[in-house]
Protein backbone atom coordinates (compact mmCIF):
# COMPACT_ATOMS: atom_id res chain seq x y z
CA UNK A 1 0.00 0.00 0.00
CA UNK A 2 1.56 3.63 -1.25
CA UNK A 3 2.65 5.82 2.07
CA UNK A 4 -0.72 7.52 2.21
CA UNK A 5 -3.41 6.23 4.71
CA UNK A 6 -5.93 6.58 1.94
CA UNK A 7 -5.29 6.64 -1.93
CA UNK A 8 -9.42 7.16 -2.43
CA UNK A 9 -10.61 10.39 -3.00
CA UNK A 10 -13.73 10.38 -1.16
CA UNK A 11 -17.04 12.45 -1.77
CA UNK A 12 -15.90 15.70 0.19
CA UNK A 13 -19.16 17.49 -0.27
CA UNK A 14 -20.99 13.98 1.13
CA UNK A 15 -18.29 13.74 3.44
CA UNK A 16 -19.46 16.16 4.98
CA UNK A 17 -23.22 16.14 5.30
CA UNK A 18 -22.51 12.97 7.41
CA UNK A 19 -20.47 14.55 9.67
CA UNK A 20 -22.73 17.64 9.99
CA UNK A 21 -25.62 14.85 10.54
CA UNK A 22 -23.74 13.18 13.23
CA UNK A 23 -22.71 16.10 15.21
CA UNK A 24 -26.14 17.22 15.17
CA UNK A 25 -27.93 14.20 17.04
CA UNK A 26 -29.63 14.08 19.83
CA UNK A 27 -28.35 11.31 22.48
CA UNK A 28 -29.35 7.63 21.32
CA UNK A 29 -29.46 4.59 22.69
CA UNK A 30 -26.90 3.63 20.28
CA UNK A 31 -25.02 5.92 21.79
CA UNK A 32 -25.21 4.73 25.34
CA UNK A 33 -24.41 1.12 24.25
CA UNK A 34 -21.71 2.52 22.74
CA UNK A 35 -20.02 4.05 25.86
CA UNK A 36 -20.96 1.44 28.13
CA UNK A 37 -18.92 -0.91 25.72
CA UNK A 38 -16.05 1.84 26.09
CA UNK A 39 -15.97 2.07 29.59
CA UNK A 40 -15.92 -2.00 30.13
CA UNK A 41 -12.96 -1.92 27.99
CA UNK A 42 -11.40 0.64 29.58
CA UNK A 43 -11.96 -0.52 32.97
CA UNK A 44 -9.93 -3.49 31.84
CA UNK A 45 -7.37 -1.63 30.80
CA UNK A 46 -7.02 0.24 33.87
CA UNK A 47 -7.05 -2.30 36.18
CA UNK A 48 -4.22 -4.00 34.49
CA UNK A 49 -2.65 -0.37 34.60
CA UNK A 50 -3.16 -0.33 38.21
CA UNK A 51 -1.87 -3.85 39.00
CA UNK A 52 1.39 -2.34 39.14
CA UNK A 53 0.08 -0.96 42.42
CA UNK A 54 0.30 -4.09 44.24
CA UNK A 55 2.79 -5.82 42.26
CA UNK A 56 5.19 -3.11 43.53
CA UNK A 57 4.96 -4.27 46.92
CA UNK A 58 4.07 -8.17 46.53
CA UNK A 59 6.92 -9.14 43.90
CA UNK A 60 9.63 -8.52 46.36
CA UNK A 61 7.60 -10.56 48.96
CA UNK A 62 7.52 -13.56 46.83
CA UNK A 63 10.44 -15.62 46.65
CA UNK A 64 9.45 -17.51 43.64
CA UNK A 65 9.85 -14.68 41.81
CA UNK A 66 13.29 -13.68 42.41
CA UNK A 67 12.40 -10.16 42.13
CA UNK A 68 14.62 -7.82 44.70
CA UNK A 69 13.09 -4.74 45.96
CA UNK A 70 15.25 -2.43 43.77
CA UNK A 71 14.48 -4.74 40.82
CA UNK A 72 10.99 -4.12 41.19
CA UNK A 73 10.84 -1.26 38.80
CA UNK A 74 12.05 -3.17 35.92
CA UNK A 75 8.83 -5.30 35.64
CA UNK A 76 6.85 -2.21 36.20
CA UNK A 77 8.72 -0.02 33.59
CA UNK A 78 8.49 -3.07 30.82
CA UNK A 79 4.93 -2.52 31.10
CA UNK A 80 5.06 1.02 30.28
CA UNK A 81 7.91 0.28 27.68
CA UNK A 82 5.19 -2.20 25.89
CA UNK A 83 2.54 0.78 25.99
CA UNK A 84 5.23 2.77 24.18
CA UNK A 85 4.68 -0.04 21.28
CA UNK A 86 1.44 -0.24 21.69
CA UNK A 87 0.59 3.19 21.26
CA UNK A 88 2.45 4.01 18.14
CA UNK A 89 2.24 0.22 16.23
CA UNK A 90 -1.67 0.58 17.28
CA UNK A 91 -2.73 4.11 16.13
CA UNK A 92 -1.07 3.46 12.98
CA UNK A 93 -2.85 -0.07 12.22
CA UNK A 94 -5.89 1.84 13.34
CA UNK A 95 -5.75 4.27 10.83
CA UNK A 96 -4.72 1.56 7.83
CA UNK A 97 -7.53 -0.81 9.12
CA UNK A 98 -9.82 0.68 10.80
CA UNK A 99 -10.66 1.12 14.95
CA UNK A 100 -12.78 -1.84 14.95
CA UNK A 101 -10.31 -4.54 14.20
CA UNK A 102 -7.24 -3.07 16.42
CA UNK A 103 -10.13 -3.04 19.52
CA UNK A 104 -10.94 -6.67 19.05
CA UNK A 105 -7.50 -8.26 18.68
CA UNK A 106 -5.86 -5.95 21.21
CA UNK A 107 -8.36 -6.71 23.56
CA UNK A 108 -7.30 -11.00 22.79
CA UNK A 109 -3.73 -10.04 22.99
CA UNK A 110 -3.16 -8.17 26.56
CA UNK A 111 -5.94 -10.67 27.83
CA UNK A 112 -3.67 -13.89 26.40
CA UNK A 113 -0.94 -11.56 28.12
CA UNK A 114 -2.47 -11.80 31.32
CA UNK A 115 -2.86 -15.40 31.49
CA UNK A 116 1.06 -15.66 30.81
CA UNK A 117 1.73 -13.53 33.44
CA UNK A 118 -0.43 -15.51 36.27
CA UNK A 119 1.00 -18.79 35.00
CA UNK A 120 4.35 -18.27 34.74
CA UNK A 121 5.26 -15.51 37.37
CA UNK A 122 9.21 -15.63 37.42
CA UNK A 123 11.36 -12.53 36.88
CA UNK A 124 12.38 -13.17 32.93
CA UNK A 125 8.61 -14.15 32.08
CA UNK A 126 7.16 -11.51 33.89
CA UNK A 127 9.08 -9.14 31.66
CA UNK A 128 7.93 -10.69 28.51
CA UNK A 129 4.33 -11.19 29.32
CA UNK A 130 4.06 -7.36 31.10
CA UNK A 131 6.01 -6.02 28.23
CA UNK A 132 3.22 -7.92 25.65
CA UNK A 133 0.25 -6.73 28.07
CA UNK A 134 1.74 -3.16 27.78
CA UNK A 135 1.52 -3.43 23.58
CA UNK A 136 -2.04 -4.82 23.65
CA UNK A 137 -3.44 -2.67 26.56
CA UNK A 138 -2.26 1.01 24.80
CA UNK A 139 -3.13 -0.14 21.22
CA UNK A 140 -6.56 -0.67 22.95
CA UNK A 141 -6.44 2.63 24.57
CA UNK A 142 -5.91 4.50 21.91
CA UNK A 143 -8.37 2.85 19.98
CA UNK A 144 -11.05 3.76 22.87
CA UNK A 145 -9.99 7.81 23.07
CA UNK A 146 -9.90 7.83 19.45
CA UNK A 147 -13.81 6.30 19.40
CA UNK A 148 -15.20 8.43 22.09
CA UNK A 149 -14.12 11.57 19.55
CA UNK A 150 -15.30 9.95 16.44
CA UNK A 151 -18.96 8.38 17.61
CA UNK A 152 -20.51 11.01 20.06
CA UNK A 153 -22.02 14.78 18.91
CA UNK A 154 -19.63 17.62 19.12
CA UNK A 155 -21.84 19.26 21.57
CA UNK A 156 -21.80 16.12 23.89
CA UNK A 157 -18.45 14.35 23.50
CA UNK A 158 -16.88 15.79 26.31
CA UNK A 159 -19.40 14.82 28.71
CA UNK A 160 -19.74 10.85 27.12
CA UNK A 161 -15.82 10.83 27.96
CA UNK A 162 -16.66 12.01 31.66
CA UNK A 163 -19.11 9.11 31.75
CA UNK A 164 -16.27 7.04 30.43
CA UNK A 165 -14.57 7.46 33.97
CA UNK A 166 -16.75 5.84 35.79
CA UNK A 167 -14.68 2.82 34.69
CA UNK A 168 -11.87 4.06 36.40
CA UNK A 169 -13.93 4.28 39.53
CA UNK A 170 -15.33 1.16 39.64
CA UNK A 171 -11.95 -0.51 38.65
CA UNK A 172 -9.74 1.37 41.40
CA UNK A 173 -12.39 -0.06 44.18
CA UNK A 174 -12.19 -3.45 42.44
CA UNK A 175 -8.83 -3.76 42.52
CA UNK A 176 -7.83 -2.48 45.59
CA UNK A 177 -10.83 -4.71 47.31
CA UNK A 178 -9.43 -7.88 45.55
CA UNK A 179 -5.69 -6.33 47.00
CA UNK A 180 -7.43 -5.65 50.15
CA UNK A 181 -9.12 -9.28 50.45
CA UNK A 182 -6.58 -11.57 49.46
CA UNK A 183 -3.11 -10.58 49.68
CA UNK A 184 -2.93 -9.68 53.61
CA UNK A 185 -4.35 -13.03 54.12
CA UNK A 186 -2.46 -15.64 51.56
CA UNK A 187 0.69 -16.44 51.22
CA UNK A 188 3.17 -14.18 49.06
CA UNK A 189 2.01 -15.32 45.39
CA UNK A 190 -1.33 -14.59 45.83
CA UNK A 191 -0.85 -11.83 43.51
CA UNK A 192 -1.28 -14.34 40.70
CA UNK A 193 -5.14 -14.44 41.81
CA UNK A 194 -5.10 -11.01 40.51
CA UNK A 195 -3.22 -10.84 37.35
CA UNK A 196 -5.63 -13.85 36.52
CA UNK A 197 -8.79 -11.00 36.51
CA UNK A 198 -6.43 -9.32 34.06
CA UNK A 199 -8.19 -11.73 31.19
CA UNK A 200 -11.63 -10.73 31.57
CA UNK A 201 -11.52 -9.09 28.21
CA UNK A 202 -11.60 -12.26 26.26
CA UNK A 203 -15.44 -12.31 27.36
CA UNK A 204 -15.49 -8.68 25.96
CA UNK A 205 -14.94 -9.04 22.25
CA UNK A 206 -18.37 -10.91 21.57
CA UNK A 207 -20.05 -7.88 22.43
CA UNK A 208 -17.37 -5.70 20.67
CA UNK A 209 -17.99 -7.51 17.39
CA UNK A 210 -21.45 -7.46 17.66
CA UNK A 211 -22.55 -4.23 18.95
CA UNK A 212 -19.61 -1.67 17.96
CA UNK A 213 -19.57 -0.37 14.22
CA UNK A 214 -16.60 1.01 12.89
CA UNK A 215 -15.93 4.77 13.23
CA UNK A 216 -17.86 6.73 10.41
CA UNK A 217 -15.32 9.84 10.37
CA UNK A 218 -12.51 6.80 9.38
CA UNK A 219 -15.09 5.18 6.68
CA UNK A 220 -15.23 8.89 5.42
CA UNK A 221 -11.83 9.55 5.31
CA UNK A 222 -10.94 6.46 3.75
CA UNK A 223 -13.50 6.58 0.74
CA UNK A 224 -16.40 4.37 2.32
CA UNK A 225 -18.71 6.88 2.17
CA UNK A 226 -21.92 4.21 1.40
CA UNK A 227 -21.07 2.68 4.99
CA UNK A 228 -20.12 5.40 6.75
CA UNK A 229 -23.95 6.98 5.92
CA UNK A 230 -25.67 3.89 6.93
CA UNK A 231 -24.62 3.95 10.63
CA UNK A 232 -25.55 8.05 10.46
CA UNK A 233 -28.92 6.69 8.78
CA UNK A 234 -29.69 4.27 12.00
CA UNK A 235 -28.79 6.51 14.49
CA UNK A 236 -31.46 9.21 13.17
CA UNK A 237 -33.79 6.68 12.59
CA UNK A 238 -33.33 5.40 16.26
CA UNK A 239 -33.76 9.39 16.82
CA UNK A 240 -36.87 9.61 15.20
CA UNK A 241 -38.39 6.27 16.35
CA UNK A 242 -37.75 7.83 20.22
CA UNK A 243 -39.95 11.06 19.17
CA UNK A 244 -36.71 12.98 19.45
CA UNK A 245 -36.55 15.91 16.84
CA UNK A 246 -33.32 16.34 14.64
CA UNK A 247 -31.88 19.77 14.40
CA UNK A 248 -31.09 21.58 11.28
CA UNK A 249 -27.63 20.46 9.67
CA UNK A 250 -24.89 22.78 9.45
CA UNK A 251 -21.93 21.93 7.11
CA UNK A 252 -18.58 23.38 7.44
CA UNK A 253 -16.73 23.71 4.49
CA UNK A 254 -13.41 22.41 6.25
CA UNK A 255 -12.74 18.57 4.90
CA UNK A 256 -9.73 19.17 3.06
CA UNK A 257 -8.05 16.84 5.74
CA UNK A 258 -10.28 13.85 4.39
CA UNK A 259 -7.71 14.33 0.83
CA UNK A 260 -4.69 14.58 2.55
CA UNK A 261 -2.28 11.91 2.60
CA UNK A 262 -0.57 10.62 5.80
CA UNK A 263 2.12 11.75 4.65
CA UNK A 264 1.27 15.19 4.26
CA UNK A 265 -0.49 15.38 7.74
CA UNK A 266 3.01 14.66 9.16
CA UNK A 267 4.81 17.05 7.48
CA UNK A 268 2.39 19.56 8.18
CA UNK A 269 4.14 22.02 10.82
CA UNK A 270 1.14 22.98 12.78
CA UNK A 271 0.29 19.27 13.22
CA UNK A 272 4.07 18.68 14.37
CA UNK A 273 3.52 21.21 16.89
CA UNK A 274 0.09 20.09 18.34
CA UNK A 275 2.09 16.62 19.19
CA UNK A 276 4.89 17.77 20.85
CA UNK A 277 2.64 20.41 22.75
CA UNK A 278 0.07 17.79 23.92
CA UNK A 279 2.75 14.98 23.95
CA UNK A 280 4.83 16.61 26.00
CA UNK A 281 1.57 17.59 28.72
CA UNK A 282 1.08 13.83 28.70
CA UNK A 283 4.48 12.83 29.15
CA UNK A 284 4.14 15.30 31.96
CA UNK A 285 1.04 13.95 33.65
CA UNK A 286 2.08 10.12 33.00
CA UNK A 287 5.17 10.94 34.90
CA UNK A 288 3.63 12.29 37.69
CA UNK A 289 0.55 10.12 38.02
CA UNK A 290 2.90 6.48 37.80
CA UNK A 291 5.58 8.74 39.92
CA UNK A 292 2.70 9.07 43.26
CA UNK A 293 0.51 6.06 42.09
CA UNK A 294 2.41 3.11 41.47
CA UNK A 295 4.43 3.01 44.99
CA UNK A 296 1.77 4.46 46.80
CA UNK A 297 0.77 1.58 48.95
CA UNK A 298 4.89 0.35 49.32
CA UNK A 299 5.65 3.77 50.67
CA UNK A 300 3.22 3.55 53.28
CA UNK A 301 4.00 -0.04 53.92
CA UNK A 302 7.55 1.06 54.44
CA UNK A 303 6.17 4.24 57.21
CA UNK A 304 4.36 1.84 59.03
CA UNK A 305 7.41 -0.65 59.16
CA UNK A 306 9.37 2.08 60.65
CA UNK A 307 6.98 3.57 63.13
CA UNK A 308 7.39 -0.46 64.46
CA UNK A 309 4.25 -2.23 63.56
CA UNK A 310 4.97 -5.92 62.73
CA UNK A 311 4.66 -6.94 58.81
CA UNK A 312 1.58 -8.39 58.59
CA UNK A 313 0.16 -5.48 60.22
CA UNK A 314 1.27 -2.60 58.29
CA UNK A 315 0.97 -4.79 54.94
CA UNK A 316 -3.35 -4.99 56.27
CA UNK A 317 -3.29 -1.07 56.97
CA UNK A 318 -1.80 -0.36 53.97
CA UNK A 319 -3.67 -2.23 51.56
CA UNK A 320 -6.81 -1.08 53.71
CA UNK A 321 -5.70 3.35 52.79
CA UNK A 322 -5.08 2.28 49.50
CA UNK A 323 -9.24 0.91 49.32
CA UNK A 324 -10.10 3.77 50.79
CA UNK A 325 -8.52 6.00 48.91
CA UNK A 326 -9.80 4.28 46.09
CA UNK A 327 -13.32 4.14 47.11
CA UNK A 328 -13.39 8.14 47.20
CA UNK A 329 -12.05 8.08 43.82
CA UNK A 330 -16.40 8.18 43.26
CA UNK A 331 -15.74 11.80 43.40
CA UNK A 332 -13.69 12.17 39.87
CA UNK A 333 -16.21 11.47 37.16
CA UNK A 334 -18.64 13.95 39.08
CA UNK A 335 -15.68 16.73 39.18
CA UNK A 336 -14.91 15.69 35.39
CA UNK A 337 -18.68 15.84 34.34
CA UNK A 338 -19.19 19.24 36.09
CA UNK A 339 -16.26 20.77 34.77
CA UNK A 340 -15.07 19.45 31.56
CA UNK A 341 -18.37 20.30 29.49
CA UNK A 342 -18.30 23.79 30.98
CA UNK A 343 -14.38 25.19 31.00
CA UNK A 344 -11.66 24.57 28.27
CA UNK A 345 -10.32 21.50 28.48
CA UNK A 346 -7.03 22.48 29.01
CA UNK A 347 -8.17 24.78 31.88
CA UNK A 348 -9.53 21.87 33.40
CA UNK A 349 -6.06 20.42 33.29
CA UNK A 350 -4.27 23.29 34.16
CA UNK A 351 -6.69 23.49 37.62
CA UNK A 352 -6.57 19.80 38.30
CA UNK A 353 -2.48 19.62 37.87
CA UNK A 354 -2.33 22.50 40.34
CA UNK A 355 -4.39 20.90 43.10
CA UNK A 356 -3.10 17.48 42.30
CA UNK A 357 0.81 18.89 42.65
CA UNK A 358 -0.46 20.54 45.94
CA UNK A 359 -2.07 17.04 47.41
CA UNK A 360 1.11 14.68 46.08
CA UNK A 361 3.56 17.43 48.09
CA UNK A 362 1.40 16.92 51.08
CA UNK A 363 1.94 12.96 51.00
CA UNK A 364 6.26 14.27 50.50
CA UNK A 365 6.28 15.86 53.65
CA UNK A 366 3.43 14.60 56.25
CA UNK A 367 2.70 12.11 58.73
CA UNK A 368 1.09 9.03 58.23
CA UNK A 369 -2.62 10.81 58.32
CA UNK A 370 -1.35 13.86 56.28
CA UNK A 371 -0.18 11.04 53.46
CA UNK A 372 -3.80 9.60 53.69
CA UNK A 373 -5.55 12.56 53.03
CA UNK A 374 -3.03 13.60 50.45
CA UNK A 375 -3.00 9.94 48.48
CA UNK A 376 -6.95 10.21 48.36
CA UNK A 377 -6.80 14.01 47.01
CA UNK A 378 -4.37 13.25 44.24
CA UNK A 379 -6.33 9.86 43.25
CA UNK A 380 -9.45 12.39 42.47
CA UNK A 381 -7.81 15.08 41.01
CA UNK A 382 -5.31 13.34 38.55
CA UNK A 383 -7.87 11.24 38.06
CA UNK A 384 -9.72 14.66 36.38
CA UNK A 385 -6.77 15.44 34.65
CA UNK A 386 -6.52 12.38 33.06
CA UNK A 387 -9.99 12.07 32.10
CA UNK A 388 -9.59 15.03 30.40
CA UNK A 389 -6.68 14.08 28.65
CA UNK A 390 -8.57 11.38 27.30
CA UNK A 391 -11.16 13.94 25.72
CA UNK A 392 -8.08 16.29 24.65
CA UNK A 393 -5.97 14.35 22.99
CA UNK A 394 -8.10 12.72 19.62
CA UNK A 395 -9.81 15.82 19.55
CA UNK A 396 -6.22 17.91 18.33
CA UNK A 397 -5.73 15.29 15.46
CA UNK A 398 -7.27 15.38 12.20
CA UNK A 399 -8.93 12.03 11.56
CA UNK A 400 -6.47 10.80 8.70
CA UNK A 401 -4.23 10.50 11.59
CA UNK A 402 -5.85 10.37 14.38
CA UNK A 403 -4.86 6.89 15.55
CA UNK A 404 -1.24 7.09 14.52
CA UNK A 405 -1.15 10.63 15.57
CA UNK A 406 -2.49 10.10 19.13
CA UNK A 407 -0.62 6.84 19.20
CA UNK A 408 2.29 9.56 19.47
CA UNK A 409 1.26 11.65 21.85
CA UNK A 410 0.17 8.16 24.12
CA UNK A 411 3.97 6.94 23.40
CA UNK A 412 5.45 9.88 24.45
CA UNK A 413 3.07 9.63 27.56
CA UNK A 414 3.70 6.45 28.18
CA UNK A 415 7.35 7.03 27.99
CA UNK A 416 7.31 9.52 31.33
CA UNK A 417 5.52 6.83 32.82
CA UNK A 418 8.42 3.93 31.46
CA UNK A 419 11.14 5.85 33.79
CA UNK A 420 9.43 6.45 37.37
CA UNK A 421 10.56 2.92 37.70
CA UNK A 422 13.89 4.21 37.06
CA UNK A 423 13.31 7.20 38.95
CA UNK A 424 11.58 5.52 41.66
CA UNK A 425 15.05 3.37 42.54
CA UNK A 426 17.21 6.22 42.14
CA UNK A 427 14.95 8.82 44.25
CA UNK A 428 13.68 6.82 46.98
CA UNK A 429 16.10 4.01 48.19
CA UNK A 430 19.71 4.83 49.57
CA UNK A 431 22.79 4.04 48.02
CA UNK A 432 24.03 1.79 46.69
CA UNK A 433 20.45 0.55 45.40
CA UNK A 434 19.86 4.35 44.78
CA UNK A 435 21.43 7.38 43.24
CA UNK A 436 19.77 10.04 45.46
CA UNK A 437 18.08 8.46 48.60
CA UNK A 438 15.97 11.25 48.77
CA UNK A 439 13.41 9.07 50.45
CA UNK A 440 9.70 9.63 49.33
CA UNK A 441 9.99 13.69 49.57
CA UNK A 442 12.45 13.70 46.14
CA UNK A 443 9.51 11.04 44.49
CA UNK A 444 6.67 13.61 45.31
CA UNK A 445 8.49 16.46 44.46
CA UNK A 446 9.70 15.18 40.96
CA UNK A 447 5.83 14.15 40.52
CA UNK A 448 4.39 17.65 41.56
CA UNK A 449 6.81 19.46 39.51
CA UNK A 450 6.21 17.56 36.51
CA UNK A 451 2.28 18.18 36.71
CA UNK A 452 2.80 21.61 37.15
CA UNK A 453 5.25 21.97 33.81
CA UNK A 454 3.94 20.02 31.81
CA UNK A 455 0.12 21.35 32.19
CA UNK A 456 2.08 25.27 31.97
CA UNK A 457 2.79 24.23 28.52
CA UNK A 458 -0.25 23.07 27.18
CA UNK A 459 -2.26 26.05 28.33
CA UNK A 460 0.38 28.01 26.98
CA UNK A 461 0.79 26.57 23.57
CA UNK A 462 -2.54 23.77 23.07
CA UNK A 463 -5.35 24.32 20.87
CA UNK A 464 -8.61 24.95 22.38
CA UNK A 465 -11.45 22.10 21.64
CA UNK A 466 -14.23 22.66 23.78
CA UNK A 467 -17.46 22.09 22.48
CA UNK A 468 -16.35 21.89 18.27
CA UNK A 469 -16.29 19.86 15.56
CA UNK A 470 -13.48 17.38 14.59
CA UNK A 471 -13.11 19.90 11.49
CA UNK A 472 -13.69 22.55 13.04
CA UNK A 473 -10.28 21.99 15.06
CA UNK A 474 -8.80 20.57 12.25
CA UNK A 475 -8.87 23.32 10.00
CA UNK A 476 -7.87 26.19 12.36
CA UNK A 477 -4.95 24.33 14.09
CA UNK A 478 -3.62 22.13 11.17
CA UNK A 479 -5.44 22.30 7.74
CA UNK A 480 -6.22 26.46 7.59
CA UNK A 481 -4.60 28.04 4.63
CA UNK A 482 -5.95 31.50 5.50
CA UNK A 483 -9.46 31.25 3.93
CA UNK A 484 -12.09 31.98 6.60
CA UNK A 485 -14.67 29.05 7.21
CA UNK A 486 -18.00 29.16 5.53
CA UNK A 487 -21.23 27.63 6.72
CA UNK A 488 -24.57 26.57 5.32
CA UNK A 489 -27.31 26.13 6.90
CA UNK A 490 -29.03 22.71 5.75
CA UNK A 491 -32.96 21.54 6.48
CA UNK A 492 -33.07 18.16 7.72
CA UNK A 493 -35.15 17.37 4.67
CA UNK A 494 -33.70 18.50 2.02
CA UNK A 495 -30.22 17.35 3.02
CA UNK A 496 -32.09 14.14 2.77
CA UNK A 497 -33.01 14.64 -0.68
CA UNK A 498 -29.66 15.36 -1.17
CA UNK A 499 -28.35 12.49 0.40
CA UNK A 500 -30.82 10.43 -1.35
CA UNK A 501 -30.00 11.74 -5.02
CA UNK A 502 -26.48 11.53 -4.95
């Protein structure tokens, strides 16, 4: 296949209409089955995410493993090294096949992943099958972001993806209940138990293939126009059939992106900038939510231990916080709903990196309760940030390249979250294990600092999103070659006719 994502030249003017069509419906039940599918997957996904919570502190514990304490990061960072592949190898399938296909077979390949990693936990396999959970998990990810831009109305598609987060509150409860449950009370691989749960998507793809259609802005873009109308076709007519009324249709005449080749996209210096800009904020954000998350619990395992509780008693009260904190974590997809589909979304980042930085240095320099309160204020608020992220990032690349383009920005993410591992052996544990031995004050610093950058730049430099069209963004940060946009003003009926003629 020549270097371009898409050698058709697809009916721009048609193009169009569709999109006009589907940013102008009302809330379906398409819709809804559409974003409970997305947040089941993505709940998956983050609870394999988050099983680097525990594994941080139970590796070490088992000796079957042979993983040492200061070796721990290793396993954790191969995760993040996978997502790395993952992101880019994923967005760009994505974009030559389609999201459908990537979403079904990345799903079967972290799951398969999983099962490896229960079965055979020993240091060398645990890098291979974390490393292969890693590819799977991200490609999924980006798959997800990149639907929750494509399938839901302009107007409401920042609110669907705060709905979205209510997978990452059920999850975070989940998993710490499961940490909570078992691993105080079984012996040291018990952890196994968990990575096991890891493989629940396998029972997900059924409903994937069955229920999820493939993206119509991708269909567009890559000449299947016919197809691409017939999902827009059943969601009004699921519209109508619910006595909901359709609004008029407003075309923008900004779909010069659906002719460009790949190629072109990535040359284009405005669309270079919006990745590093929004790459780098990631990068940012990933480093300082892995930096406070992942060795939350083993921190506070390791305060207990030296205020002279026994093991088994500060491994219960630790695992105990960490359910806590997670069960608050109820609060972030109300924050996220509330705010993102009233303020910028990069305000919203900006606000919830400040508070978050402010929470993580409380957890630096506190006592044991301080840390408490601090752990369960950063869980909610970088939870908000990253929610938001999840909205931001599809929404700043044009739909040619949308999944290779936010595979990008997700690998450069991914790769702030690859080195707390590093970090977190350097920063926290005393020579000779360490560089630093800065103890946990240089972990939350370097986390707090690097929300606070990284979110600076993006309000400085990132495109603003809120409540517009895919083209709309498109054309004014990437695609504009000076011409101001023109509108027209469509009745429903007559862009029918249209429709139907052509």
């Amino acid at each position: 296949m020549p270097d371009s994502l898409a050698q058709t030249q697809p009916d721009t003017g048609r193009g169009r209409e569709i999109l006009a069509r589907m940013d102008r419906l009302p809330v379906v039940r398409s819709h809804i089955v559409w974003i409970v599918l997305i947040a089941v997957n993505m709940m998956i996904e983050y609870y394999d995410n988050g099983l680097n919570i525990p594994l941080a502190t139970e590796l070490p514990r088992d000796p079957q493993t042979g993983v040492a304490p200061e070796a721990v990061g290793n396993v954790l960072s191969i995760f993040y090294a996978g997502m790395i592949v993952g992101a880019i190898i994923g967005g760009r399938l994505a974009d030559r096949f389609g999201r459908r296909p990537v979403l079904i077979w990345g799903t079967v390949l972290y799951s398969c992943a999983s099962l490896m990693t229960a079965a055979l936990p020993y240091y060398e396999s645990l890098l291979v099958s974390r490393f292969i959970t890693g590819i799977g998990v991200q490609a999924v990810t980006s798959v997800l972001v990149t639907y929750m831009a494509e399938l839901f109305p302009a107007a409401r598609r920042g609110r669907f993806v705060a709905v979205s987060t209510i997978s990452f509150t059920a999850t975070a409860p989940f998993l710490a209940g499961l940490a909570a449950f078992i691993l105080p009370n079984n012996p040291p691989g018990a952890w196994r138990i968990l990575a096991l749960v890891g493989a629940a998507g396998l029972f997900v793809v059924p409903a994937v293939r069955l229920l999820m259609p493939e993206s119509p802005r991708w269909l567009i873009a890559n000449g299947r126009i016919d197809e691409a109308e017939r999902v827009v076709d059943r969601l009004e007519a699921e519209a109508l059939a619910s006595g909901k009324t359709l609004a008029p249709v407003v075309v923008t005449d900004e779909a010069r992106e659906a002719k460009m080749t790949f190629r072109g996209l990535m040359s284009d210096r405005g669309l270079l900038k919006i990745i590093a800009v929004v790459g780098f904020g990631w990068f940012g954000a990933t480093l300082g939510l892995y930096m406070h998350q992942n060795f939350v619990v083993d921190i506070l395992y390791a305060m207990h231990l030296a205020e002279g509780r026994d093991e088994a008693a500060a491994l219960n009260s630790s695992y105990i916080s960490y359910l806590v904190w997670s069960c608050l974590y109820v609060v972030t997809p109300i924050l996220t709903f509330l705010l993102i589909g009233r303020f910028e979304r990069k305000t919203v980042i900006l606000l919830g990196s400040l508070a978050g930085a402010a929470a993580i240095l409380g957890m630096a320099f506190g006592g044991i309760s301080v840390y408490n309160v601090g752990a369960t204020l950063a869980f909610i608020l970088t939870g908000v940030v990253f929610s938001t992220y999840y909205a931001y990032i599809p929404e700043v690349v044009p739909t040619q390249a949308r999944g290779f383009g936010s595979g990008i920005i997700f690998g450069i993410g991914r790769l702030g979250a690859m080195v707390t591992g590093i970090l977190y052996t350097a920063l926290y544990y005393p020579s000779p294990k360490g560089v630093f031995g800065w103890d946990r004050e240089g972990v939350y610093i370097v986390a707090a600092g690097a929300y606070v950058v990284s979110a600076l730049v993006v309000v400085a430099f990132g495109p603003k999103t809120a409540n517009r069209s895919l083209e709309e963004v498109a054309h004014d940060q990437v695609l504009s070659a000076g011409a101001p946009s023109q509108t027209t003003p469509t009745d429903p009926s007559s862009s029918k006719t249209v429709l139907d003629r052509a």
